[in-house]
PDB file of N, CA and C in Angstrom:
ATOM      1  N   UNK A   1     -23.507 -15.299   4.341  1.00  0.00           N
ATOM      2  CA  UNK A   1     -23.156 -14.111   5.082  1.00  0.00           C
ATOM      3  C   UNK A   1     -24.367 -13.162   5.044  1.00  0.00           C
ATOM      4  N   UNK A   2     -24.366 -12.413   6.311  1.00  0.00           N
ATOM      5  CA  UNK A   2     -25.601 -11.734   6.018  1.00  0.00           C
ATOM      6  C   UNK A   2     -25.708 -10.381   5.947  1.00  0.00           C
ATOM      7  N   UNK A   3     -26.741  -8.940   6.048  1.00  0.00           N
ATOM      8  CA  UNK A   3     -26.232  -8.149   5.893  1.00  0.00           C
ATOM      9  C   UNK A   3     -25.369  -7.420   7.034  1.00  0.00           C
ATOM     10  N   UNK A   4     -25.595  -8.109   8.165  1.00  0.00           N
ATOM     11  CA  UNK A   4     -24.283  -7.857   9.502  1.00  0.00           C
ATOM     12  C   UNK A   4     -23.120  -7.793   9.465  1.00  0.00           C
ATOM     13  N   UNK A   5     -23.056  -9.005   8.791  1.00  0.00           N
ATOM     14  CA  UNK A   5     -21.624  -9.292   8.729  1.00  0.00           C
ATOM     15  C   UNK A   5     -21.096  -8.663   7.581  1.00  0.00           C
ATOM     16  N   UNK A   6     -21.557  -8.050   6.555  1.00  0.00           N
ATOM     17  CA  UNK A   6     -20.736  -7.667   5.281  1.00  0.00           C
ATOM     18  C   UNK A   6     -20.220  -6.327   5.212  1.00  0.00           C
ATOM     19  N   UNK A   7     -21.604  -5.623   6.457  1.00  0.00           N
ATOM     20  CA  UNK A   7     -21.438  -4.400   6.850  1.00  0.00           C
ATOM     21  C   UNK A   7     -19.948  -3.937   7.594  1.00  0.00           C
ATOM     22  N   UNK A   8     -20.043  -5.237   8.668  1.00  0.00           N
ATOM     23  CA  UNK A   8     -18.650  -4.619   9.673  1.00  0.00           C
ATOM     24  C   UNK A   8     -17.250  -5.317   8.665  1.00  0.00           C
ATOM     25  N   UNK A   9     -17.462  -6.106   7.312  1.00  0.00           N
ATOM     26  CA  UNK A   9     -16.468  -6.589   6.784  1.00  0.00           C
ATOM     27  C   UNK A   9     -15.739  -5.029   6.232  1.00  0.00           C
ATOM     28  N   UNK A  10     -16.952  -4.551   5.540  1.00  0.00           N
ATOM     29  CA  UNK A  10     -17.252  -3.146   4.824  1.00  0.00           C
ATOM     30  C   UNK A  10     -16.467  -2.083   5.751  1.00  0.00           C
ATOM     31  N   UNK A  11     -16.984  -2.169   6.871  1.00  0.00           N
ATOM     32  CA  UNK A  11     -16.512  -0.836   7.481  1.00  0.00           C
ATOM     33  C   UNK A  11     -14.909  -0.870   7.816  1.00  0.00           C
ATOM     34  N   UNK A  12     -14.878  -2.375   7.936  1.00  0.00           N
ATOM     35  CA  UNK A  12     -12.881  -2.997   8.387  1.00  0.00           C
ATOM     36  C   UNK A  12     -12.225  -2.436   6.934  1.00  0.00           C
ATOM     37  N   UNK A  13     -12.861  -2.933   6.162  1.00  0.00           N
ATOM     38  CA  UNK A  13     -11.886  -2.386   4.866  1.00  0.00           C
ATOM     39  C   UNK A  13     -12.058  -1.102   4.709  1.00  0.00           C
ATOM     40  N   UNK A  14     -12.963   0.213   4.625  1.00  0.00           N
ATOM     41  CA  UNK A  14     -12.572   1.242   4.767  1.00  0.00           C
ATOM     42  C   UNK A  14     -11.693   1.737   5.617  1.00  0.00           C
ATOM     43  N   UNK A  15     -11.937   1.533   6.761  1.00  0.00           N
ATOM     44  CA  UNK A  15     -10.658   1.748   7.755  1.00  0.00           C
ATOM     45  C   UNK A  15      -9.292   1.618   7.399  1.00  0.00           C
ATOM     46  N   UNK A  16      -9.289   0.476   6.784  1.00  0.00           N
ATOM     47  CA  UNK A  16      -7.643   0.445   6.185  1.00  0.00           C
ATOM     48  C   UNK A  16      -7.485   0.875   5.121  1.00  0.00           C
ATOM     49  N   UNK A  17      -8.726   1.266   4.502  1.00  0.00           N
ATOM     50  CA  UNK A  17      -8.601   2.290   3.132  1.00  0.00           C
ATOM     51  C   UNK A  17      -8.126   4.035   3.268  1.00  0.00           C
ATOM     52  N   UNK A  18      -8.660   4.349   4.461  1.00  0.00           N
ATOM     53  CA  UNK A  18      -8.392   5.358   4.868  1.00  0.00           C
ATOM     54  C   UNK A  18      -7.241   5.314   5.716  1.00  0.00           C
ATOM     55  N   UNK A  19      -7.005   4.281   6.492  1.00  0.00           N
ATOM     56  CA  UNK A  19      -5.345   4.388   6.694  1.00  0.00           C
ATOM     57  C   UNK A  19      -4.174   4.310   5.600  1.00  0.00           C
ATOM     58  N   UNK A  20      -4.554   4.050   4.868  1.00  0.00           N
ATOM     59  CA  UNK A  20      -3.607   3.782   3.607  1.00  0.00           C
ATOM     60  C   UNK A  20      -3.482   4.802   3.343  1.00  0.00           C
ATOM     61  N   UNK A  21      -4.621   5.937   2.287  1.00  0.00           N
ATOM     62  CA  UNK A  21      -4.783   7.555   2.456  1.00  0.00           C
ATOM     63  C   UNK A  21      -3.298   8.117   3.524  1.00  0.00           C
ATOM     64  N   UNK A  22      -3.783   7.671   4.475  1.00  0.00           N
ATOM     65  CA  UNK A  22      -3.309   8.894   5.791  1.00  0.00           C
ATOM     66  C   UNK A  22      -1.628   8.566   5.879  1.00  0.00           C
ATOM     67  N   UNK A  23      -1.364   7.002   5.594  1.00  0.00           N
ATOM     68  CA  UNK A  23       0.157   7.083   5.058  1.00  0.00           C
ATOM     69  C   UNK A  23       0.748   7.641   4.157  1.00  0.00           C
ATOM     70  N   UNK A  24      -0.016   7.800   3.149  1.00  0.00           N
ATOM     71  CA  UNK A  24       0.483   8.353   1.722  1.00  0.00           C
ATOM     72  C   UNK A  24       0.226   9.706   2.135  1.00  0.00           C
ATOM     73  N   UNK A  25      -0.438  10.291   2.380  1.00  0.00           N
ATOM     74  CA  UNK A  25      -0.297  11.992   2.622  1.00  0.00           C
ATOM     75  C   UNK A  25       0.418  12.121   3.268  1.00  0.00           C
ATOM     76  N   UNK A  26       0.654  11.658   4.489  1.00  0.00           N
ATOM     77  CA  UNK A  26       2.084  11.803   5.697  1.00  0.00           C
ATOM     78  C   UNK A  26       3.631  11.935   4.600  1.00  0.00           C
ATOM     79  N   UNK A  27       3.559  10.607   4.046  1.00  0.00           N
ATOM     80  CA  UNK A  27       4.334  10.504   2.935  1.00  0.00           C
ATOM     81  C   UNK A  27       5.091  11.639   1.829  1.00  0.00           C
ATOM     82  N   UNK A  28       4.110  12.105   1.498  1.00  0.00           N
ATOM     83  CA  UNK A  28       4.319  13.067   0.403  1.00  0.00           C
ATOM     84  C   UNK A  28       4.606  13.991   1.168  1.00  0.00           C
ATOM     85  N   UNK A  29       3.363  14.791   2.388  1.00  0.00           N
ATOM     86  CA  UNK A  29       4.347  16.240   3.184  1.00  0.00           C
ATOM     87  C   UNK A  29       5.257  16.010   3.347  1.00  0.00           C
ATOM     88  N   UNK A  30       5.980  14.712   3.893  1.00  0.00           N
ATOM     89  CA  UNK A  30       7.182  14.855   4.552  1.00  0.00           C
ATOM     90  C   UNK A  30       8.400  15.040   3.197  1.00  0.00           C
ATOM     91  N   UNK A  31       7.751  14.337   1.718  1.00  0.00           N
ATOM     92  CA  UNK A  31       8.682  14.326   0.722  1.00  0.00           C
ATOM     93  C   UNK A  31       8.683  15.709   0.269  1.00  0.00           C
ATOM     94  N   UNK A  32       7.595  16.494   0.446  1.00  0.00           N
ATOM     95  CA  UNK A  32       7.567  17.787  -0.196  1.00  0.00           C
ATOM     96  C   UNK A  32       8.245  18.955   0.967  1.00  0.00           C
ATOM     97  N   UNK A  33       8.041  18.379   1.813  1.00  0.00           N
ATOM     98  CA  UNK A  33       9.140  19.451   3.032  1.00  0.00           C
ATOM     99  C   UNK A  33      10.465  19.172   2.351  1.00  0.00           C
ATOM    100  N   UNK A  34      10.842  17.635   2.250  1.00  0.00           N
ATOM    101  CA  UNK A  34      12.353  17.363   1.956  1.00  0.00           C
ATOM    102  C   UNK A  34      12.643  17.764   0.789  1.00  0.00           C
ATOM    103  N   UNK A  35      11.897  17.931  -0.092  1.00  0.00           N
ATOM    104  CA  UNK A  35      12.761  18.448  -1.245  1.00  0.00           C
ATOM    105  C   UNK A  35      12.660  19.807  -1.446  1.00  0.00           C
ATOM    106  N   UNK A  36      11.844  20.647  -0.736  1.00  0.00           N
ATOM    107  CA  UNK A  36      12.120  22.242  -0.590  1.00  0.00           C
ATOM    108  C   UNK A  36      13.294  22.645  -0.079  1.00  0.00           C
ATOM    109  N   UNK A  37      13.698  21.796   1.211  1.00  0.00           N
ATOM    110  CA  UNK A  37      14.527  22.283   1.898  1.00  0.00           C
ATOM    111  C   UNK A  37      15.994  21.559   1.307  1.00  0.00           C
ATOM    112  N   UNK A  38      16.052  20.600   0.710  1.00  0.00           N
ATOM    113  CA  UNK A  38      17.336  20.203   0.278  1.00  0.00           C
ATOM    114  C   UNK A  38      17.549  20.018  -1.320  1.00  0.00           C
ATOM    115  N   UNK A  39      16.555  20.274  -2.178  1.00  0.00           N
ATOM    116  CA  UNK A  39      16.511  19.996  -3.506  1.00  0.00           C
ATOM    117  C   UNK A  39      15.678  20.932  -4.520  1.00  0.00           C
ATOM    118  N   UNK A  40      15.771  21.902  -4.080  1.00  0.00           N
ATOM    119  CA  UNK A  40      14.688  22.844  -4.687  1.00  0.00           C
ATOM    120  C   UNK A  40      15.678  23.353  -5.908  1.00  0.00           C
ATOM    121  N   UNK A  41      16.774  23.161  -5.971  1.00  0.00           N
ATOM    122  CA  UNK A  41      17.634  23.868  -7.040  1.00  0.00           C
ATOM    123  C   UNK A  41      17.991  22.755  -8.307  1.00  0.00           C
ATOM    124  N   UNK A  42      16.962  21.289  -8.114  1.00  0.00           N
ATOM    125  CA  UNK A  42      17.213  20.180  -9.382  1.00  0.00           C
ATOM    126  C   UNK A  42      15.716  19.980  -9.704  1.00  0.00           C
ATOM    127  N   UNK A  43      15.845  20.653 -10.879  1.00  0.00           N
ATOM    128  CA  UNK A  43      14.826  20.603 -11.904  1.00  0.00           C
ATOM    129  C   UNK A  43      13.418  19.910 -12.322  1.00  0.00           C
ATOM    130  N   UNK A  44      14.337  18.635 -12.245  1.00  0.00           N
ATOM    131  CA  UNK A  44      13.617  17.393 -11.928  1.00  0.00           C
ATOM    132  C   UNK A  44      12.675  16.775 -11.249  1.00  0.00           C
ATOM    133  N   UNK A  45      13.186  17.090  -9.822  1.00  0.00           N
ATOM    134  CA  UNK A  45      13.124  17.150  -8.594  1.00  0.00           C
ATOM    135  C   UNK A  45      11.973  18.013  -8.162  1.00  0.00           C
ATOM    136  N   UNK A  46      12.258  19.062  -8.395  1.00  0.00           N
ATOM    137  CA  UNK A  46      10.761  20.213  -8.192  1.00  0.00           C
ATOM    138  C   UNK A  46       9.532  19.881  -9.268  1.00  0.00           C
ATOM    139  N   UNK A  47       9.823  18.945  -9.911  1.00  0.00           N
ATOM    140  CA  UNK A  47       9.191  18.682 -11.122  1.00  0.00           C
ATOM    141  C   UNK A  47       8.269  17.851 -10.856  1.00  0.00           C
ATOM    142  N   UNK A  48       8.959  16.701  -9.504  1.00  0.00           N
ATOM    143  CA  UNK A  48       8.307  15.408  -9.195  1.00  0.00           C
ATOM    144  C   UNK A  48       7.638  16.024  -7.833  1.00  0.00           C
ATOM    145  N   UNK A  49       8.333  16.733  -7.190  1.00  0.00           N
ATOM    146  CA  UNK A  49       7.771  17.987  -6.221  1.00  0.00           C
ATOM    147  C   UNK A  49       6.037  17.755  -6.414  1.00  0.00           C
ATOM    148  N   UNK A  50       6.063  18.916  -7.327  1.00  0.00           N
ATOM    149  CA  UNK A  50       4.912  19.280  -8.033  1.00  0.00           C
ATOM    150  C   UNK A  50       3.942  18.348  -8.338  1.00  0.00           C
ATOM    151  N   UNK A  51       4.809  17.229  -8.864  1.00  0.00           N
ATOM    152  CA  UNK A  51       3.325  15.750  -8.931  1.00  0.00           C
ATOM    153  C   UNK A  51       3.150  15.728  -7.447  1.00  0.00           C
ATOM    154  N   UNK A  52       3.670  15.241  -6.648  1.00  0.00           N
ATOM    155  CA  UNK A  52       3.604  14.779  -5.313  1.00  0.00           C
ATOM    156  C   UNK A  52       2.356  15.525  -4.421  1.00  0.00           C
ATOM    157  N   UNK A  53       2.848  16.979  -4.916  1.00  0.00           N
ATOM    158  CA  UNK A  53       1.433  17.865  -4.371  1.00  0.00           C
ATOM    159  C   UNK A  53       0.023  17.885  -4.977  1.00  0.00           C
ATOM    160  N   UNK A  54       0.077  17.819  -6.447  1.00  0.00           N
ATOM    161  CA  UNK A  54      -1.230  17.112  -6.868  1.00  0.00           C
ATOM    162  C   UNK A  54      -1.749  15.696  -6.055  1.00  0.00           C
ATOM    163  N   UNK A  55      -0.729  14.694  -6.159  1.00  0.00           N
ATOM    164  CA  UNK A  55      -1.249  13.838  -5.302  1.00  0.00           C
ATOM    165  C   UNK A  55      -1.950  13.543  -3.943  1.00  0.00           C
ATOM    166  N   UNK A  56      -1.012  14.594  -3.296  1.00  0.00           N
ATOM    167  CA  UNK A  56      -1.141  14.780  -2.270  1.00  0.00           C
ATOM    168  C   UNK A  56      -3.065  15.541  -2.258  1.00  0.00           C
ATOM    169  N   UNK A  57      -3.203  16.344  -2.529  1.00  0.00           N
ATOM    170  CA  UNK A  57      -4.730  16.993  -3.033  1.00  0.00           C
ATOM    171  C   UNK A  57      -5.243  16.162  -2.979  1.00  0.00           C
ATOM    172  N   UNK A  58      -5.288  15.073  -3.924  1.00  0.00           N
ATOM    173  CA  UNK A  58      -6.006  14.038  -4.658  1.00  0.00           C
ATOM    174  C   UNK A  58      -6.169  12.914  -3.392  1.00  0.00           C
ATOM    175  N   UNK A  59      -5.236  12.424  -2.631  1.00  0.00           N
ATOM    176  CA  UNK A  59      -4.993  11.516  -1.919  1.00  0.00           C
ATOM    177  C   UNK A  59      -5.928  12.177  -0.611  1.00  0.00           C
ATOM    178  N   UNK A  60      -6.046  13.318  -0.102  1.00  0.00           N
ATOM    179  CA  UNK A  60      -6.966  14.215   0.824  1.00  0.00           C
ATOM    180  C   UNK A  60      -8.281  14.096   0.228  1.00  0.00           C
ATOM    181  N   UNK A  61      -8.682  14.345  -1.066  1.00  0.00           N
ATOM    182  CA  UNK A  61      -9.769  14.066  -1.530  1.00  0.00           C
ATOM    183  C   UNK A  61     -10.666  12.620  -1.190  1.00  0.00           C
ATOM    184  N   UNK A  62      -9.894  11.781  -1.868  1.00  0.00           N
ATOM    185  CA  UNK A  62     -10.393  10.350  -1.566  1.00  0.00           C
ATOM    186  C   UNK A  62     -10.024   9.965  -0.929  1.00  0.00           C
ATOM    187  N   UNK A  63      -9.479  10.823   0.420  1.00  0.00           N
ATOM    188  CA  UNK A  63      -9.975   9.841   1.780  1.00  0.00           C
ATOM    189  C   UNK A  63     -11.162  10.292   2.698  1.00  0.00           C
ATOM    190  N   UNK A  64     -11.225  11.857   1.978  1.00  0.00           N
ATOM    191  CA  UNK A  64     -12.739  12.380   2.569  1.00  0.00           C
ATOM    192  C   UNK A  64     -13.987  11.450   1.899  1.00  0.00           C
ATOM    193  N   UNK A  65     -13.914  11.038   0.915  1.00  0.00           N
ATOM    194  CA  UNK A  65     -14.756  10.181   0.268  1.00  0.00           C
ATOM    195  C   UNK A  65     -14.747   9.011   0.828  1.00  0.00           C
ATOM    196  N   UNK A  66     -13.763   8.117   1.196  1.00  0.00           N
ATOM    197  CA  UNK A  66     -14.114   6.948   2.437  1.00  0.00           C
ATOM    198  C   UNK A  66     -14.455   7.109   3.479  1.00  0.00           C
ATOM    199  N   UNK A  67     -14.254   8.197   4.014  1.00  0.00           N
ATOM    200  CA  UNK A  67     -14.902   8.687   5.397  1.00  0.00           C
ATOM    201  C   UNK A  67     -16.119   9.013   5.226  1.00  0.00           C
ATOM    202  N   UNK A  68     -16.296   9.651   4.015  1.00  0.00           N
ATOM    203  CA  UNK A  68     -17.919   9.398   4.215  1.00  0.00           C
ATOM    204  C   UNK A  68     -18.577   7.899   4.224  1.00  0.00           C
ATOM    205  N   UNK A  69     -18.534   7.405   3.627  1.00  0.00           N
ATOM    206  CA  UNK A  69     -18.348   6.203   3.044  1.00  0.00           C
ATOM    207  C   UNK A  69     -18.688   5.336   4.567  1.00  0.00           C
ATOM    208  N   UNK A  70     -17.569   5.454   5.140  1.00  0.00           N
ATOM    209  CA  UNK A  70     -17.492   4.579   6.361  1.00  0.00           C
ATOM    210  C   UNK A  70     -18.675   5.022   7.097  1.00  0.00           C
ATOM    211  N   UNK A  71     -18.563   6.458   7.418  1.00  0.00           N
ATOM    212  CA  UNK A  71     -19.794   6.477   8.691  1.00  0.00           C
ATOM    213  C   UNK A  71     -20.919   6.614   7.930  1.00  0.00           C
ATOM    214  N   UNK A  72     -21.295   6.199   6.787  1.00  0.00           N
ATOM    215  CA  UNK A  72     -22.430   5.646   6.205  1.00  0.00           C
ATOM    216  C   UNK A  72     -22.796   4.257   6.583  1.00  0.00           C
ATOM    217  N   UNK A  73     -21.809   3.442   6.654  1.00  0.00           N
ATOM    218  CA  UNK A  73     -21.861   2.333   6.962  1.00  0.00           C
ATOM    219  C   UNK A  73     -21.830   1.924   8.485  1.00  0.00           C
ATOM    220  N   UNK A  74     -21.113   2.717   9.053  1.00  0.00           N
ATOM    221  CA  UNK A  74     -21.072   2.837  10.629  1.00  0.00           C
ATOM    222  C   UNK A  74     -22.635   2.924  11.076  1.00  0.00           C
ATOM    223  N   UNK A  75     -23.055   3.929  10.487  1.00  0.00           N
ATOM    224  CA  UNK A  75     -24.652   4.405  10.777  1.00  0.00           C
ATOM    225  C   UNK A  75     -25.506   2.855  10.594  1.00  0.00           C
ATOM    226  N   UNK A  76     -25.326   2.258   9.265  1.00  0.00           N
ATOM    227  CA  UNK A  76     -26.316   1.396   8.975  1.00  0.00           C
ATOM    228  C   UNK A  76     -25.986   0.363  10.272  1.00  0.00           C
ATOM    229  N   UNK A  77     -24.790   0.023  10.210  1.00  0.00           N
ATOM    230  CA  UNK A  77     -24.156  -1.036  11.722  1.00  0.00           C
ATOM    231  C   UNK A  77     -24.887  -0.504  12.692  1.00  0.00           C
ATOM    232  N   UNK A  78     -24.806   0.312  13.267  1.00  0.00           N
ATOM    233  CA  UNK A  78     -25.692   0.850  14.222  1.00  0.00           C
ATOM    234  C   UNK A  78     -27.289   0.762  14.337  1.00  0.00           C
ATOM    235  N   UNK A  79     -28.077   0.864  13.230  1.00  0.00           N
ATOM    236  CA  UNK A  79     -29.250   0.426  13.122  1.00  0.00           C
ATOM    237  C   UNK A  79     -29.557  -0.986  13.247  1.00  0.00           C
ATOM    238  N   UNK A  80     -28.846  -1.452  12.219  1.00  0.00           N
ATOM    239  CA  UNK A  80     -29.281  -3.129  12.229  1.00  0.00           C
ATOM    240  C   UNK A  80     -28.905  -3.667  13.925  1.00  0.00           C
ATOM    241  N   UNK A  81     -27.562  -3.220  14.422  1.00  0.00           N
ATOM    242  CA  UNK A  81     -27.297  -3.735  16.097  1.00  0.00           C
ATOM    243  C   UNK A  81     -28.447  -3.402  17.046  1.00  0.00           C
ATOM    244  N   UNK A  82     -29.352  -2.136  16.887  1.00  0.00           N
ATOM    245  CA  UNK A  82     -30.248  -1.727  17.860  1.00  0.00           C
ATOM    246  C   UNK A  82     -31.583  -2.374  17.398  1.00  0.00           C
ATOM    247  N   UNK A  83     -31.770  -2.929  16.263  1.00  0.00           N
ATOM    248  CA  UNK A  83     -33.094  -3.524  15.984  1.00  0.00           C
ATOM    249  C   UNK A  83     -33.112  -4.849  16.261  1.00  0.00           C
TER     250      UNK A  83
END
């Protein structure tokens, strides 16, 4: 394999790295809307709340980090295709 091909292997798997990201954040807003609005009065619940929104942070974080990531690699694809 050469460095062509490992590149666009590279850039396919970020893509679904960062789609993965973008499910799981969808995920969590929608869990952290739902439990404000129907569960904010179990303990527990606001408890796991609260992780969910760290995650949620965290999960925004490292998908800005594959996005860089990718159009790093996008860029190099682009060089090696025009040379």
């Amino acid at each position: 394999m050469n460095k062509l091909e490992t590149l666009k292997m590279a850039l396919t798997s970020r893509d679904e790295e960062i789609m993965g990201y973008q499910i799981n954040i969808d995920n969590y807003i929608r869990a952290i809307d739902k439990i404000n609005a129907e569960h904010s009065d179990k303990p527990a619940i606001v408890e796991f709340r609260d992780r969910l929104i760290e995650l949620l942070d965290q999960h925004r974080i490292e998908q800005l980090k594959a996005k860089i990531i990718r159009d790093v690699i996008a860029d190099q694809l682009t060089e090696l295709e025009a040379s």
